[in-house]
PDB file of N, CA and C in Angstrom:
ATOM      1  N   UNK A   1       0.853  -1.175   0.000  1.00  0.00           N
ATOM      2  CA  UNK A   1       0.000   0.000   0.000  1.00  0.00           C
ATOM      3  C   UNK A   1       0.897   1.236   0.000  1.00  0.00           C
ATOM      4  N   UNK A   2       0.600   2.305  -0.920  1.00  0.00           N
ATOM      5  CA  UNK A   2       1.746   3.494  -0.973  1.00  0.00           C
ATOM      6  C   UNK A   2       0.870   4.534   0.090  1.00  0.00           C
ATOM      7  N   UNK A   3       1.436   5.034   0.275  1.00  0.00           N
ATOM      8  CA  UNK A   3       1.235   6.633   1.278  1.00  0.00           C
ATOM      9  C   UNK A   3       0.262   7.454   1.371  1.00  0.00           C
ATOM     10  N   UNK A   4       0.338   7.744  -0.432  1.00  0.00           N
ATOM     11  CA  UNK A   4      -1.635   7.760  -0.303  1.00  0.00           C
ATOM     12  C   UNK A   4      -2.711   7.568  -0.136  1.00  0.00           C
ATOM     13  N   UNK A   5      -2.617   6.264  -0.155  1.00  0.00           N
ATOM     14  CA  UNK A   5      -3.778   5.223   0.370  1.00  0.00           C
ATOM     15  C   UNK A   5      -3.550   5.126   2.150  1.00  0.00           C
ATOM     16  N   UNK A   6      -2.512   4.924   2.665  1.00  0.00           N
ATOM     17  CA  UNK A   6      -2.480   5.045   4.319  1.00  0.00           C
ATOM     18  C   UNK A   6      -3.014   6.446   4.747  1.00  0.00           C
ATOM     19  N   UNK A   7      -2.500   7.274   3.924  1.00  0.00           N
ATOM     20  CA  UNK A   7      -3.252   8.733   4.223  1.00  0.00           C
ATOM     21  C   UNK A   7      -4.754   8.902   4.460  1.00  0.00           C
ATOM     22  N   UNK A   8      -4.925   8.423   2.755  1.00  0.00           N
ATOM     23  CA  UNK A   8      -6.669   8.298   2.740  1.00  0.00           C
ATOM     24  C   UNK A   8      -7.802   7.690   3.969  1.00  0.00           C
ATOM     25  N   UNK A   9      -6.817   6.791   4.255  1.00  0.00           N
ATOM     26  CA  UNK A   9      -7.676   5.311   5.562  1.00  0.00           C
ATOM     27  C   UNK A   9      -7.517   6.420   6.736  1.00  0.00           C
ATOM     28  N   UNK A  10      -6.402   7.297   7.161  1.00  0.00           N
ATOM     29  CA  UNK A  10      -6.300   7.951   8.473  1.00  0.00           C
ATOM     30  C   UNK A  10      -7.336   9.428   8.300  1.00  0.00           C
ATOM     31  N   UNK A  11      -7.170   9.466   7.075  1.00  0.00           N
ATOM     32  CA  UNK A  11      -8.005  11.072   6.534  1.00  0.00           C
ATOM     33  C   UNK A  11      -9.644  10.579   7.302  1.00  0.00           C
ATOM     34  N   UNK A  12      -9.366   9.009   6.594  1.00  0.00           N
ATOM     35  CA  UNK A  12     -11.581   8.795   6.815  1.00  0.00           C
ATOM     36  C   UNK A  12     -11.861   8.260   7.939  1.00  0.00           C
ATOM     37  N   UNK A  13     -10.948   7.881   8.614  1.00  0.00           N
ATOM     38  CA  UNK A  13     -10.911   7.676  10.381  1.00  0.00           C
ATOM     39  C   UNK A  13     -10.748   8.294  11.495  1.00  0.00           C
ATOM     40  N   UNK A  14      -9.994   9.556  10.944  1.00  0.00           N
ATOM     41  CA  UNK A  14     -10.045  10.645  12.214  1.00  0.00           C
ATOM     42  C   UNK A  14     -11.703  11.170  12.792  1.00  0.00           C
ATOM     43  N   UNK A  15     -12.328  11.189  11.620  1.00  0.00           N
ATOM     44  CA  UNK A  15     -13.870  11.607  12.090  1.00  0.00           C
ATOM     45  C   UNK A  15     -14.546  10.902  13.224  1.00  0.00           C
ATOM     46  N   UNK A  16     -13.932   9.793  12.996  1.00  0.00           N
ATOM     47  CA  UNK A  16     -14.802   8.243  14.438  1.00  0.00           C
ATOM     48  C   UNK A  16     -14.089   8.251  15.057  1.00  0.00           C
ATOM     49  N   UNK A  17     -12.939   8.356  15.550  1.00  0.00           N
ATOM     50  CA  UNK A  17     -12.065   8.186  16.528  1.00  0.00           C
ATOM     51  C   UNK A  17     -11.160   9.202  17.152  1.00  0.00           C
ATOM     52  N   UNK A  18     -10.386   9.099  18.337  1.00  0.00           N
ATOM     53  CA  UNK A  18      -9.691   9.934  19.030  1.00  0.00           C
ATOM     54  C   UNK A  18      -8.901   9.802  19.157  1.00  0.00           C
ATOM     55  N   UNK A  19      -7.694   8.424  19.340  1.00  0.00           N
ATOM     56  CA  UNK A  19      -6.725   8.304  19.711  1.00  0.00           C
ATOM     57  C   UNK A  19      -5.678   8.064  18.706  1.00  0.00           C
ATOM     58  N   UNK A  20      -4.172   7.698  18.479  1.00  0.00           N
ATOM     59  CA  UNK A  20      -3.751   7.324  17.520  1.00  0.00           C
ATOM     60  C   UNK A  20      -3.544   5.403  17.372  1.00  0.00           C
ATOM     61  N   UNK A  21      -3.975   5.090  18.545  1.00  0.00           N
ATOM     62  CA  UNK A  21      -4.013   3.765  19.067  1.00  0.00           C
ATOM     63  C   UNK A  21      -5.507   3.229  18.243  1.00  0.00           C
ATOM     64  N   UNK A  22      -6.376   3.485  18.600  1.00  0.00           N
ATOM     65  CA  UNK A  22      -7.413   3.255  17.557  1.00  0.00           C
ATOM     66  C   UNK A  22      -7.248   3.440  16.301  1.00  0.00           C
ATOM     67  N   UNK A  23      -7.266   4.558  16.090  1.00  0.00           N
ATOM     68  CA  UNK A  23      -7.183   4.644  14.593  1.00  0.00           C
ATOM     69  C   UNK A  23      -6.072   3.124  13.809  1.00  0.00           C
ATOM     70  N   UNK A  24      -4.760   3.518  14.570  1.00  0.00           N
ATOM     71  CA  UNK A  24      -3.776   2.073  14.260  1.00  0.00           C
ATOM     72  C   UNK A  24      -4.921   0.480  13.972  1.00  0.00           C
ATOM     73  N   UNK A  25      -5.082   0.753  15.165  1.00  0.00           N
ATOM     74  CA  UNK A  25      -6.050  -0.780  15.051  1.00  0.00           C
ATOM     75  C   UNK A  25      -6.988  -0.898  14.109  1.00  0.00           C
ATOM     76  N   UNK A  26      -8.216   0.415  13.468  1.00  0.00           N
ATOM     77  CA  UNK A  26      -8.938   0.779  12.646  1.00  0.00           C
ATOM     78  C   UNK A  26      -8.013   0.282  10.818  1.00  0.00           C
ATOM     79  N   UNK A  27      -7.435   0.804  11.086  1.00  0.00           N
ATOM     80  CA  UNK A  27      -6.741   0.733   9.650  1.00  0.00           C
ATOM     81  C   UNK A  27      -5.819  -0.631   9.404  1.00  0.00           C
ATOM     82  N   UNK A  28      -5.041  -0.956  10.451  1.00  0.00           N
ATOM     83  CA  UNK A  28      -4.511  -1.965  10.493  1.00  0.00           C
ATOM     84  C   UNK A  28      -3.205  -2.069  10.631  1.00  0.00           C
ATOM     85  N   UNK A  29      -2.755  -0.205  10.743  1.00  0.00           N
ATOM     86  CA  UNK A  29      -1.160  -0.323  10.550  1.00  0.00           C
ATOM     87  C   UNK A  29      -0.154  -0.035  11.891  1.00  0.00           C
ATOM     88  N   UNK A  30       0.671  -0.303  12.470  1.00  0.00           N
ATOM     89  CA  UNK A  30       1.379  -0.224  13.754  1.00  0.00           C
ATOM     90  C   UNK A  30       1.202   1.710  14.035  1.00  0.00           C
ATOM     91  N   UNK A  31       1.273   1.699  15.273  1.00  0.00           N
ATOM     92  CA  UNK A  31       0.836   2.670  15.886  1.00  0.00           C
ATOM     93  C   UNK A  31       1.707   3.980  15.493  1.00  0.00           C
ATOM     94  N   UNK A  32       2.712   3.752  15.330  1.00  0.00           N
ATOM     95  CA  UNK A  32       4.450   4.012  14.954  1.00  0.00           C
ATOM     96  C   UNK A  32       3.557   4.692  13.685  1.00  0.00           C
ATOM     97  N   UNK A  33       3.474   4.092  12.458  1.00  0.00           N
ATOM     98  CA  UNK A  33       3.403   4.384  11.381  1.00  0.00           C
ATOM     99  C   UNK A  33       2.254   5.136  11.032  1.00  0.00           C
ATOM    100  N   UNK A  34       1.363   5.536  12.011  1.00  0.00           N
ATOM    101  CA  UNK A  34       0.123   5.808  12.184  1.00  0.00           C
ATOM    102  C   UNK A  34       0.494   7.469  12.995  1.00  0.00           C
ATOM    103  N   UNK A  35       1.188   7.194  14.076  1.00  0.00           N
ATOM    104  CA  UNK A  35       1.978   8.529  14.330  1.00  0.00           C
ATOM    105  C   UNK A  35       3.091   9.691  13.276  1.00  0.00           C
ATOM    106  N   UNK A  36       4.061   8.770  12.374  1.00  0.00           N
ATOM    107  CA  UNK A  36       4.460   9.338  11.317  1.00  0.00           C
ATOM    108  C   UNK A  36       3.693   9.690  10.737  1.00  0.00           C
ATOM    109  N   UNK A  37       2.730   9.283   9.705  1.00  0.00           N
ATOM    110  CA  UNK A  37       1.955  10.304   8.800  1.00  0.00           C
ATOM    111  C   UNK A  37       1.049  11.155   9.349  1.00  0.00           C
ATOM    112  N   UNK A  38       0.420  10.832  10.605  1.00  0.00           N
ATOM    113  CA  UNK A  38      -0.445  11.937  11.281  1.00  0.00           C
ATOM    114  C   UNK A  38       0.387  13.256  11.314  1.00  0.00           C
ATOM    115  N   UNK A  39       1.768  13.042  11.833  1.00  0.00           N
ATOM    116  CA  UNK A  39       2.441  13.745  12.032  1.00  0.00           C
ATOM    117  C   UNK A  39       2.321  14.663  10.381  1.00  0.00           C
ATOM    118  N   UNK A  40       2.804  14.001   9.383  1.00  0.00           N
ATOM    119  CA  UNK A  40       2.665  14.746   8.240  1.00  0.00           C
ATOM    120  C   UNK A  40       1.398  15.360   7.946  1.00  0.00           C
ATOM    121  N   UNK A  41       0.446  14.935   7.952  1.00  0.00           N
ATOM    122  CA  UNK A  41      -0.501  15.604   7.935  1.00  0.00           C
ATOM    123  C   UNK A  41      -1.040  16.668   8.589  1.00  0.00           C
ATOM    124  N   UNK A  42      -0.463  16.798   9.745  1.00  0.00           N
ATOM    125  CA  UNK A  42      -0.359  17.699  10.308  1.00  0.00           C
ATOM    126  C   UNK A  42       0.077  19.247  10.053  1.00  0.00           C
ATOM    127  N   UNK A  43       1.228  18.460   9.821  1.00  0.00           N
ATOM    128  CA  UNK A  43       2.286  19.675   9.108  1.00  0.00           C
ATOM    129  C   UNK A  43       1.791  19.890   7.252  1.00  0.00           C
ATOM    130  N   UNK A  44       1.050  19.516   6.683  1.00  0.00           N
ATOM    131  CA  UNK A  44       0.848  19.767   5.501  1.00  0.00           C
ATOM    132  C   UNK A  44      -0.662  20.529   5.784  1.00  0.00           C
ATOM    133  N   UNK A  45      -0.897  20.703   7.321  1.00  0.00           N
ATOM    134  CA  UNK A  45      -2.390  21.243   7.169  1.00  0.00           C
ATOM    135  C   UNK A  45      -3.412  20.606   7.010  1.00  0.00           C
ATOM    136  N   UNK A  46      -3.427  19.735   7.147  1.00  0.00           N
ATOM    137  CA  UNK A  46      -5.011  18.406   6.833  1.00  0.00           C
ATOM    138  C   UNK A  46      -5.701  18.470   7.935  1.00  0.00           C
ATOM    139  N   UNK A  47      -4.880  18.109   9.030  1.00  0.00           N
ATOM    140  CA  UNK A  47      -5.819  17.853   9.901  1.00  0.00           C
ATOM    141  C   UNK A  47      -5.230  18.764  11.107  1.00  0.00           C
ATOM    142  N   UNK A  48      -5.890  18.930  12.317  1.00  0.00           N
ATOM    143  CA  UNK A  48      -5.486  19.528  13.382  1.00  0.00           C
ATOM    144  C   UNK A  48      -5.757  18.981  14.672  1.00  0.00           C
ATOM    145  N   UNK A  49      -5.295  19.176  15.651  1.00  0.00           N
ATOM    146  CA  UNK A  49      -5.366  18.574  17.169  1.00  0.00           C
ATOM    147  C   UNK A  49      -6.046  19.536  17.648  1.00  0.00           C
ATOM    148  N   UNK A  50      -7.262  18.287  18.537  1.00  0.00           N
ATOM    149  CA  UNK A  50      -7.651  19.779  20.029  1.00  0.00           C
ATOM    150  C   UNK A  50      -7.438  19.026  20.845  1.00  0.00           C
ATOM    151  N   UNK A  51      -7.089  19.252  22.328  1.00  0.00           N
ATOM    152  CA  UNK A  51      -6.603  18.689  23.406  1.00  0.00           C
ATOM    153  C   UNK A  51      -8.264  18.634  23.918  1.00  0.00           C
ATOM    154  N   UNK A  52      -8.625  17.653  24.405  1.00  0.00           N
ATOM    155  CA  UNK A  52      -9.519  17.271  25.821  1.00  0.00           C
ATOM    156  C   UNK A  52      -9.636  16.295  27.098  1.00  0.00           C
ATOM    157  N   UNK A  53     -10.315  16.566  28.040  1.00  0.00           N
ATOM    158  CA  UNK A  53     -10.008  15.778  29.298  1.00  0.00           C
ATOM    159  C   UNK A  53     -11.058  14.287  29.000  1.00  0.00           C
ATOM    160  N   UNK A  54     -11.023  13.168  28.498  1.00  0.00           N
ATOM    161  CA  UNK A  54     -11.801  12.550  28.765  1.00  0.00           C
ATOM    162  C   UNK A  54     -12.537  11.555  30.184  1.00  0.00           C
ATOM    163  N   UNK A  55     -13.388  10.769  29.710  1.00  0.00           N
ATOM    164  CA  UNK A  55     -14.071  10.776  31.698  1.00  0.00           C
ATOM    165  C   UNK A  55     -13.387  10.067  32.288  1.00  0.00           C
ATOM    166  N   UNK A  56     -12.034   9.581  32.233  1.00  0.00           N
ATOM    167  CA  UNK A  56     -10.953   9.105  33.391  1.00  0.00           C
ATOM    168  C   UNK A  56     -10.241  10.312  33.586  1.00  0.00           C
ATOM    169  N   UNK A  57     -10.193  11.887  33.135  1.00  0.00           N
ATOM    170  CA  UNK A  57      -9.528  12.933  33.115  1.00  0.00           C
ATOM    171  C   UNK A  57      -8.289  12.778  32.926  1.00  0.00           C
ATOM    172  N   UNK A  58      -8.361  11.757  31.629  1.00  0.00           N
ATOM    173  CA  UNK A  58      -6.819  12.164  31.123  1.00  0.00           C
ATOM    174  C   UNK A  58      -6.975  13.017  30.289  1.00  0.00           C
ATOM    175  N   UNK A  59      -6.116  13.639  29.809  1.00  0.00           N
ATOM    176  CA  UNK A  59      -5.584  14.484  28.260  1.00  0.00           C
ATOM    177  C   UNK A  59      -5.610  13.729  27.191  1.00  0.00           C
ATOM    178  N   UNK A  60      -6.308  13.862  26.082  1.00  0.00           N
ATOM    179  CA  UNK A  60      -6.557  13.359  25.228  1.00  0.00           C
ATOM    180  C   UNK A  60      -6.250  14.213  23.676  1.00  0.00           C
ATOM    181  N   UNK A  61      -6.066  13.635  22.744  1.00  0.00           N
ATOM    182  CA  UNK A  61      -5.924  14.789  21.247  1.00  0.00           C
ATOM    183  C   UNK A  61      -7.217  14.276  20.474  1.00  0.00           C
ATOM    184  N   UNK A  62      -8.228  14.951  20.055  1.00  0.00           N
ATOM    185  CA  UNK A  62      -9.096  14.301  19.115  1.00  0.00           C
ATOM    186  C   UNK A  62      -8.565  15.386  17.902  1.00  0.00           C
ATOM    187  N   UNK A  63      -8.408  14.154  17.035  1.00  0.00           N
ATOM    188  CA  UNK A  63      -7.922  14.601  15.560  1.00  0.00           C
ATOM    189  C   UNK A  63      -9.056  14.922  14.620  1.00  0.00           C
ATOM    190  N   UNK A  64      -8.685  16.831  14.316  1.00  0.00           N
ATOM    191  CA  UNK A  64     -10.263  16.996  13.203  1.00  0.00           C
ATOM    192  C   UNK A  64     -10.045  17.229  11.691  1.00  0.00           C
ATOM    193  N   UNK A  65     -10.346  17.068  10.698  1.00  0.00           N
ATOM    194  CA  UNK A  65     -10.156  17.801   9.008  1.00  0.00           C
ATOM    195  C   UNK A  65     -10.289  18.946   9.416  1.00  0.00           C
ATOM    196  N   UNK A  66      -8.937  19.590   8.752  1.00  0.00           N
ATOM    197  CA  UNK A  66      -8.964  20.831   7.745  1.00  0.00           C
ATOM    198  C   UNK A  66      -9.783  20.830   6.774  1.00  0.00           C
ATOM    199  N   UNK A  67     -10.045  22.589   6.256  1.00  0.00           N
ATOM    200  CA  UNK A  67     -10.833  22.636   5.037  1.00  0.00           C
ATOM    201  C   UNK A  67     -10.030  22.356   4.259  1.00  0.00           C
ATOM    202  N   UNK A  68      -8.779  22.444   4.561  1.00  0.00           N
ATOM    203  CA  UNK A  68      -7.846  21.963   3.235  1.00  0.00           C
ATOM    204  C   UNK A  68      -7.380  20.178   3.138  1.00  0.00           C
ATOM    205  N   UNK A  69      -8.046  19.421   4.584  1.00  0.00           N
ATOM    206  CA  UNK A  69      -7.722  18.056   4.489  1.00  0.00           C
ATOM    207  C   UNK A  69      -9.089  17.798   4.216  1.00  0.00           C
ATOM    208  N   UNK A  70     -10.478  18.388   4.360  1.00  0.00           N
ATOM    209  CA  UNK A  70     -11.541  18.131   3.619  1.00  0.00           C
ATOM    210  C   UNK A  70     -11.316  17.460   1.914  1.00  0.00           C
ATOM    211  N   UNK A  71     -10.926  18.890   1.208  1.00  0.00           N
ATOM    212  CA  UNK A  71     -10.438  18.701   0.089  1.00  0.00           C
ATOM    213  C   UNK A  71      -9.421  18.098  -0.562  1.00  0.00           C
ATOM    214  N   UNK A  72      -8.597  17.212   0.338  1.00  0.00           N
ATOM    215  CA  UNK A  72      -7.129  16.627  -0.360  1.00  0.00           C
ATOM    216  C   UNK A  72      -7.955  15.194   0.392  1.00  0.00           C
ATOM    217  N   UNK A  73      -8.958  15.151   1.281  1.00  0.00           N
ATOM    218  CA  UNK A  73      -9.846  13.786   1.367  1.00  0.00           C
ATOM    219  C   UNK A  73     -10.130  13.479  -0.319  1.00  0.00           C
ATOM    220  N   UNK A  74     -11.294  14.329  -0.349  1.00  0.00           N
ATOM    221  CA  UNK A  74     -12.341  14.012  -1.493  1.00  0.00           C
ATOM    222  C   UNK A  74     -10.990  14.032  -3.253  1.00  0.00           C
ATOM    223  N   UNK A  75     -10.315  14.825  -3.281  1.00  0.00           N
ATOM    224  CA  UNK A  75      -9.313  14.553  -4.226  1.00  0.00           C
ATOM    225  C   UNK A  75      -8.446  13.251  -4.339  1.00  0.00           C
ATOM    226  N   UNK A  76      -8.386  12.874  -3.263  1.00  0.00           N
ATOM    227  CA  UNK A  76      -7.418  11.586  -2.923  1.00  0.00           C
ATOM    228  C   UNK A  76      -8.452  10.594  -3.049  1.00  0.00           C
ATOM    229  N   UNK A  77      -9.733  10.632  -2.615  1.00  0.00           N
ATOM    230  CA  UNK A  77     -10.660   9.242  -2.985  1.00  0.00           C
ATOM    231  C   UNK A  77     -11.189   9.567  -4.319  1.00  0.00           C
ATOM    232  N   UNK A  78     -11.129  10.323  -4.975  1.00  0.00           N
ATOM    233  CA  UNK A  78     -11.377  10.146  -6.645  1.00  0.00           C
ATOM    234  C   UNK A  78     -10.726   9.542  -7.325  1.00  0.00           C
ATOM    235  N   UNK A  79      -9.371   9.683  -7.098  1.00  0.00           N
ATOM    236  CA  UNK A  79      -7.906   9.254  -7.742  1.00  0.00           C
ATOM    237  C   UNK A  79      -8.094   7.987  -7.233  1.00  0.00           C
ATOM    238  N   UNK A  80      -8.275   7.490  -6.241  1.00  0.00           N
ATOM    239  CA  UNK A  80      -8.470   6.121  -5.479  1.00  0.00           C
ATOM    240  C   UNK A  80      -9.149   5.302  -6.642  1.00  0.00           C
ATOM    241  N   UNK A  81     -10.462   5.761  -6.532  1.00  0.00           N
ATOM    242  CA  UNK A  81     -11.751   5.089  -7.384  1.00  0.00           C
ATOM    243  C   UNK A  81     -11.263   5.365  -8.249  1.00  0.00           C
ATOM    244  N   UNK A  82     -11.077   6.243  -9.088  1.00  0.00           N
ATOM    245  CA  UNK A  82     -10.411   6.470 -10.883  1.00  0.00           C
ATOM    246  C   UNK A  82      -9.403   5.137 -10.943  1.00  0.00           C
ATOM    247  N   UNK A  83      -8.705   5.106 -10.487  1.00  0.00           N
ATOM    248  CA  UNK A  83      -7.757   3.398  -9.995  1.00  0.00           C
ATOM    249  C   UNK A  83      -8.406   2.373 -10.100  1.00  0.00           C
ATOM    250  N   UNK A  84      -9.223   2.369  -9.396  1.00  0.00           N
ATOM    251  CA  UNK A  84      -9.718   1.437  -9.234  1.00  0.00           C
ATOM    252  C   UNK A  84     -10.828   0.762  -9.785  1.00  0.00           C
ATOM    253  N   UNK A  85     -11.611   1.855 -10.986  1.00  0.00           N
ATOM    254  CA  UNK A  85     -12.400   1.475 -12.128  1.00  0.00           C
ATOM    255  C   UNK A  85     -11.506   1.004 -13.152  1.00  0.00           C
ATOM    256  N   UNK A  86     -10.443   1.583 -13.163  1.00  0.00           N
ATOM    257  CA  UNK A  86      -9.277   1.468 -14.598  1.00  0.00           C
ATOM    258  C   UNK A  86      -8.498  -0.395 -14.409  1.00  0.00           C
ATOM    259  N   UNK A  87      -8.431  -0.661 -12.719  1.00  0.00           N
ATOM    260  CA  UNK A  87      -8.139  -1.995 -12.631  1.00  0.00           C
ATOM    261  C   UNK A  87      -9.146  -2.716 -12.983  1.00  0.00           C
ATOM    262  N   UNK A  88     -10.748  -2.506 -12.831  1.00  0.00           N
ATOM    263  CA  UNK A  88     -11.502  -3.015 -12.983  1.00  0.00           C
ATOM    264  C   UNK A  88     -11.710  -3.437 -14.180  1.00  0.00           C
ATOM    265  N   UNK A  89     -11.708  -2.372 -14.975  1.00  0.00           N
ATOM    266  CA  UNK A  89     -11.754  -1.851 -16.433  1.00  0.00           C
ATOM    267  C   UNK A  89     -10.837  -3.434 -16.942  1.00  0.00           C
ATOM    268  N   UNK A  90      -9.950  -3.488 -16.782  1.00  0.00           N
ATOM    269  CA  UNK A  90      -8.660  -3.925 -17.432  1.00  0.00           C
ATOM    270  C   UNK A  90      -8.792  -5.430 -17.344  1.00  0.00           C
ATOM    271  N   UNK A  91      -9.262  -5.671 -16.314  1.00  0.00           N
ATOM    272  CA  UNK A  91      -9.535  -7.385 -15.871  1.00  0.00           C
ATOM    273  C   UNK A  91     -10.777  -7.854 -16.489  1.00  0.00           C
ATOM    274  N   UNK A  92     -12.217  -6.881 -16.669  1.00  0.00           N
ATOM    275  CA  UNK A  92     -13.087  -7.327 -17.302  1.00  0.00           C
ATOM    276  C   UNK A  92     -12.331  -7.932 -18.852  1.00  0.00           C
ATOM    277  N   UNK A  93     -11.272  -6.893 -19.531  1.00  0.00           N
ATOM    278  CA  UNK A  93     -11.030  -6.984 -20.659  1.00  0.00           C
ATOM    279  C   UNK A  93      -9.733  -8.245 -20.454  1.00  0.00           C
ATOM    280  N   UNK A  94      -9.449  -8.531 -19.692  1.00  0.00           N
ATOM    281  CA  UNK A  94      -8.890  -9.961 -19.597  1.00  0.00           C
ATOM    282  C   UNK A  94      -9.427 -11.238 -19.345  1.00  0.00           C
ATOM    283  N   UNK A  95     -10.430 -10.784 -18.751  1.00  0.00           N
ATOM    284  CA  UNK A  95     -11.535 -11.958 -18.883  1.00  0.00           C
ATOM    285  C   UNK A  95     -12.116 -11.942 -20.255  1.00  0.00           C
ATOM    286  N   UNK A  96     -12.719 -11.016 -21.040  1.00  0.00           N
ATOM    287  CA  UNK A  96     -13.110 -11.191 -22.247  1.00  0.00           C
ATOM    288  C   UNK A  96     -12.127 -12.167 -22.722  1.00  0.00           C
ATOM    289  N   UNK A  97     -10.668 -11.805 -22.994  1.00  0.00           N
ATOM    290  CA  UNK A  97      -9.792 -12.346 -23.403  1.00  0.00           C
ATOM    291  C   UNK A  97      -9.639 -13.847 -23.628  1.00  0.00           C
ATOM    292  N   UNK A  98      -9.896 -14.221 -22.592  1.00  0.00           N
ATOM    293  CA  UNK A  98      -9.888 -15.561 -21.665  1.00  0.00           C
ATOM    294  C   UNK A  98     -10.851 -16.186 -22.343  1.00  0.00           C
ATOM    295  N   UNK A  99     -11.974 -15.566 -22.269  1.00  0.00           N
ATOM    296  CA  UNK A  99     -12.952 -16.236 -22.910  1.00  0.00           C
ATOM    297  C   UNK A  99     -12.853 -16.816 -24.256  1.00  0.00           C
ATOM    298  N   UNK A 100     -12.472 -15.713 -25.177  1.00  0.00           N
ATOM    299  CA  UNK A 100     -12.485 -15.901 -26.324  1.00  0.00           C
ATOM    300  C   UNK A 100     -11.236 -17.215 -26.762  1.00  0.00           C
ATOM    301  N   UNK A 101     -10.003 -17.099 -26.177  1.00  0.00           N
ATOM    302  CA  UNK A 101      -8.820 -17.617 -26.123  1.00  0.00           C
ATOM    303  C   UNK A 101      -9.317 -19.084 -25.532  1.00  0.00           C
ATOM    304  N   UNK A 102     -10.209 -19.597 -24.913  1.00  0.00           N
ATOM    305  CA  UNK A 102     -10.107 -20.640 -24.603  1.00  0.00           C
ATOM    306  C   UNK A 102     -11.414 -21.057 -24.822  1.00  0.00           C
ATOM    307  N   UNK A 103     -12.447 -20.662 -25.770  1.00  0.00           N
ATOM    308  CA  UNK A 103     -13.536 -20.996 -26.110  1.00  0.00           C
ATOM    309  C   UNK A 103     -14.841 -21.213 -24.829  1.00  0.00           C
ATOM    310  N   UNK A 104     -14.886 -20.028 -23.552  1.00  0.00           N
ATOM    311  CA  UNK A 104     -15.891 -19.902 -22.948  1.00  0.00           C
ATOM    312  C   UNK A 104     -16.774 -19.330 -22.550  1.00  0.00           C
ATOM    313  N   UNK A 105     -18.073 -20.025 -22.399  1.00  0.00           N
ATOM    314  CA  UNK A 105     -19.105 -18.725 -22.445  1.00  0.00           C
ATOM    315  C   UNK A 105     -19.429 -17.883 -21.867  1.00  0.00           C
ATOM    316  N   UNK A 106     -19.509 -16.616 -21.779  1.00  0.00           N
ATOM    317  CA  UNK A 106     -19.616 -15.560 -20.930  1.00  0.00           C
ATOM    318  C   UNK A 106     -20.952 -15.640 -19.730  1.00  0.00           C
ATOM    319  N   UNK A 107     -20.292 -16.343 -18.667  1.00  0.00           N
ATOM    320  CA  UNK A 107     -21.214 -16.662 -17.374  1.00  0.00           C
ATOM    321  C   UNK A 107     -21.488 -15.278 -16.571  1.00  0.00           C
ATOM    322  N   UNK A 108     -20.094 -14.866 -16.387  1.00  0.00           N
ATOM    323  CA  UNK A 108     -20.362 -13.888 -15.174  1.00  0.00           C
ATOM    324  C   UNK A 108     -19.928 -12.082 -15.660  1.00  0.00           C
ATOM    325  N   UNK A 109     -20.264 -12.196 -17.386  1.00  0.00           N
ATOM    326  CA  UNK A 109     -19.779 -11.394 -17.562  1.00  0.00           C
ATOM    327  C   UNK A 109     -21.182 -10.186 -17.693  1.00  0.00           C
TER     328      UNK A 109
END
């Protein structure tokens, strides 16, 4: 998975969650690596920290979108899906392939 896509998963998870420990577990990636790009995102303006006390009164960071990580969300999941119709795209036309190449009838096409 490249950077953009770990981005994208932390971009659409900060909304449900608070910690960077969740989110890790949410997405699937070590906590470590989940702290590095937050960190970038941070610093590129996406997202921002507010500090709160939650009800054991610890200190807590809930992570929110920028208007500018609003928009590098919805830009980054177009490009996602544009991907991911074009893989789609490409395998239907290898299955055609298949078909024709080995004389079978189009079941699931």
């Amino acid at each position: 998975m490249n950077q953009e896509e770990i981005e994208l998963k932390i971009l659409r998870s900060v909304d449900k969650v608070t910690s960077q420990r969740t989110i890790a577990d949410e997405i699937g990636y070590s906590l470590g690596k989940v702290n590095y790009v937050l960190k970038n995102l941070i610093d590129k303006g996406l997202i921002k920290t507010q500090r709160f006390v939650n009800s054991e009164n610890k200190i807590q960071y809930k992570y929110l979108l920028t208007p500018k990580g609003i928009k590098e969300k919805i830009e980054i999941t177009e490009k996602f899906i544009a991907i991911k119709k074009a893989e789609y795209d490409e395998l239907q036309e290898q299955i055609k392939e298949y078909h024709k190449k080995y004389d079978i009838k189009n079941r699931f096409i």
